[in-house]
Protein backbone atom coordinates (compact mmCIF):
# COMPACT_ATOMS: atom_id res chain seq x y z
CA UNK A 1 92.95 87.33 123.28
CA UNK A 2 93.36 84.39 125.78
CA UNK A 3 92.42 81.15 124.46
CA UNK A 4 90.44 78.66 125.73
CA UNK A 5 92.34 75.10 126.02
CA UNK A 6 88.81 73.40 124.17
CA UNK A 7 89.54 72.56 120.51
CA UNK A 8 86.34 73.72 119.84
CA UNK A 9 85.38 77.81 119.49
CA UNK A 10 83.76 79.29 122.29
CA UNK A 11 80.91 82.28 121.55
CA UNK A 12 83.41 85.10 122.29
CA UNK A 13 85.99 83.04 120.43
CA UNK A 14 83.74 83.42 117.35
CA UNK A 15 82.89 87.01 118.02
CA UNK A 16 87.02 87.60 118.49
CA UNK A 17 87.28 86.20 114.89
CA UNK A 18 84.35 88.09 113.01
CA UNK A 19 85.26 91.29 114.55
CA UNK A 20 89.19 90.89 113.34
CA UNK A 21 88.27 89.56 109.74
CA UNK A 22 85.49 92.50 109.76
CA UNK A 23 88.08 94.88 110.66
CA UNK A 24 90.40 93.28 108.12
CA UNK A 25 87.64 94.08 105.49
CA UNK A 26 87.08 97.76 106.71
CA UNK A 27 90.93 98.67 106.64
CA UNK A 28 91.36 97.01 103.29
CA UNK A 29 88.35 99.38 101.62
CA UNK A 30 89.53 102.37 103.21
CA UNK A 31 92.73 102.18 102.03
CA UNK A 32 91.05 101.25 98.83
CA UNK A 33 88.87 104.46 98.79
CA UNK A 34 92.21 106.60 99.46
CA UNK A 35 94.21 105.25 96.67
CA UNK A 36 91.56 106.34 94.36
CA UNK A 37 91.31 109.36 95.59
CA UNK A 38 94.83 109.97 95.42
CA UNK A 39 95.45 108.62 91.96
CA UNK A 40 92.62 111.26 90.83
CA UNK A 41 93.85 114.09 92.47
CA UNK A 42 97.89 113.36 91.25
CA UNK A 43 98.97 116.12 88.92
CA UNK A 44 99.45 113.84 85.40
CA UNK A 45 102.04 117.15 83.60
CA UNK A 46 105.58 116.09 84.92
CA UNK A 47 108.14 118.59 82.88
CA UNK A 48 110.77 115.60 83.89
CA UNK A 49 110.34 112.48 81.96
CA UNK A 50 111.80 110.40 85.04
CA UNK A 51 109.38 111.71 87.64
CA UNK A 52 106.76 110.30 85.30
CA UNK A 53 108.57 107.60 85.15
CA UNK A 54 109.20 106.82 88.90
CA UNK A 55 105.10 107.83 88.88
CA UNK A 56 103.73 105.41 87.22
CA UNK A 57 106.01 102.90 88.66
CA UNK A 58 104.83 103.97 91.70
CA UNK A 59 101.22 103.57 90.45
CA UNK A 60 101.86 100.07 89.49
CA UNK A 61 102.66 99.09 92.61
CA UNK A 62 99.88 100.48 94.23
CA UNK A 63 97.60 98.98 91.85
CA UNK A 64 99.29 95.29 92.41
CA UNK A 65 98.64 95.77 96.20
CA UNK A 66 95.24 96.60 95.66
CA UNK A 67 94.96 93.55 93.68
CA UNK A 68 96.17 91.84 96.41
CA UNK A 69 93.87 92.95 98.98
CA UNK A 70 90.92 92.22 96.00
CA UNK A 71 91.77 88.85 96.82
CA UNK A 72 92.16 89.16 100.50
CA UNK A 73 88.25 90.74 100.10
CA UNK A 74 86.66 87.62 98.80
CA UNK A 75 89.09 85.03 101.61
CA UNK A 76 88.02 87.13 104.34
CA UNK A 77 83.67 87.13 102.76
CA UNK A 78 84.24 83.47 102.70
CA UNK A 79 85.87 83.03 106.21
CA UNK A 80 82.94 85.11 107.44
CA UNK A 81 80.80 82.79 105.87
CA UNK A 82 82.31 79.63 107.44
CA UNK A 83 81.87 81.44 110.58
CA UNK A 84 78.13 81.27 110.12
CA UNK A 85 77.92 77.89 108.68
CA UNK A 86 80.08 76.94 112.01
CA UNK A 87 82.46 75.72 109.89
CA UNK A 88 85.06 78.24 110.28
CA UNK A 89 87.53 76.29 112.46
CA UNK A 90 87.35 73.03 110.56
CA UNK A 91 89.77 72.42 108.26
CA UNK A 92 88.87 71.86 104.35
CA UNK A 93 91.53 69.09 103.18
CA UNK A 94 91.40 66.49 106.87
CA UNK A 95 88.19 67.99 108.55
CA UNK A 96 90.08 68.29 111.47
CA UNK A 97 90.17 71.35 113.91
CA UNK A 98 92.27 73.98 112.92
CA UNK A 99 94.12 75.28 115.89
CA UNK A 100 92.88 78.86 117.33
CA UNK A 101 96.35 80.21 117.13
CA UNK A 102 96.60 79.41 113.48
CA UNK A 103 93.64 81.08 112.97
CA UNK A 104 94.49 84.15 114.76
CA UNK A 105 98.04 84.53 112.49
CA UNK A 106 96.19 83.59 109.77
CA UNK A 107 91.92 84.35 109.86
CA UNK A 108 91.36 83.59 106.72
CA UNK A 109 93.03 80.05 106.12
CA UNK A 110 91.58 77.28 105.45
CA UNK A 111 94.22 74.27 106.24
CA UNK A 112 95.74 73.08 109.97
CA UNK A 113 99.08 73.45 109.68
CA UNK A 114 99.64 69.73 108.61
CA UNK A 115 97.88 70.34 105.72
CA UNK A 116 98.77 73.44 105.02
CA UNK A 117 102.67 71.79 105.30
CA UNK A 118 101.66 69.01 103.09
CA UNK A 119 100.45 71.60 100.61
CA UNK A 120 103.72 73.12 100.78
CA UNK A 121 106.09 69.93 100.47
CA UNK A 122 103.96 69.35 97.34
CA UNK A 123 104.55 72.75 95.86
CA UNK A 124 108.19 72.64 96.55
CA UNK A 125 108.65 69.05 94.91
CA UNK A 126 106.44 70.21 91.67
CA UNK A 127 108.60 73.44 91.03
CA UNK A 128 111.91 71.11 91.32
């Protein structure tokens, strides 16, 4: 989508940004829905202790991505709620604007980049 150069979201700026976090949402408990299925429906009898094995390893991945995306769920029900509180561009540690290209790399975040930078440099010097 094409930008306007305003700061400030237009109507079918906000619409852009519901519809990709809402599609975001969808994807995320599809894929969901399949991995159940699929973990149901996998034979559990391996004759091979290492195809078990590389099974459940397997499964353990799966379930840590799906954990993942859990997570994703509840950033992407509260972007959607900033987005009707009008608060959805606005940026939760300066209250300043959070740039519309930001937000389309990232819908769900809730720092500009400064802070989110800041955020970072403090991180970095903690875990030194």
């Amino acid at each position: 989508m094409k930008f306007t150069n305003s700061p400030e979201l237009t109507q079918e700026e906000i619409d852009y940004f519901r519809t990709k976090l809402e599609d975001m949402q969808k994807q995320i408990f599809e894929e969901s829905g399949e991995t159940v299925q699929e973990m149901k429906n996998r034979n559990k009898e391996f004759p091979d202790p290492s195809d078990r094995a590389h099974l459940e390893a397997e499964s353990i991945t799966t379930l840590r991505i799906r954990d993942r995306e859990r997570k994703l769920l509840k950033k992407i029900g509260e972007a959607l709620k900033r987005i009707e509180n009008g608060e959805y561009n606005v940026c939760e540690e300066c209250e300043e604007l959070i740039r519309k290209e930001r937000l389309d790399a990232r819908p769900v975040t809730t720092l500009c980049i400064n802070c989110k930078e800041k955020e970072e440099q403090m991180e970095k010097t903690q875990h030194t």
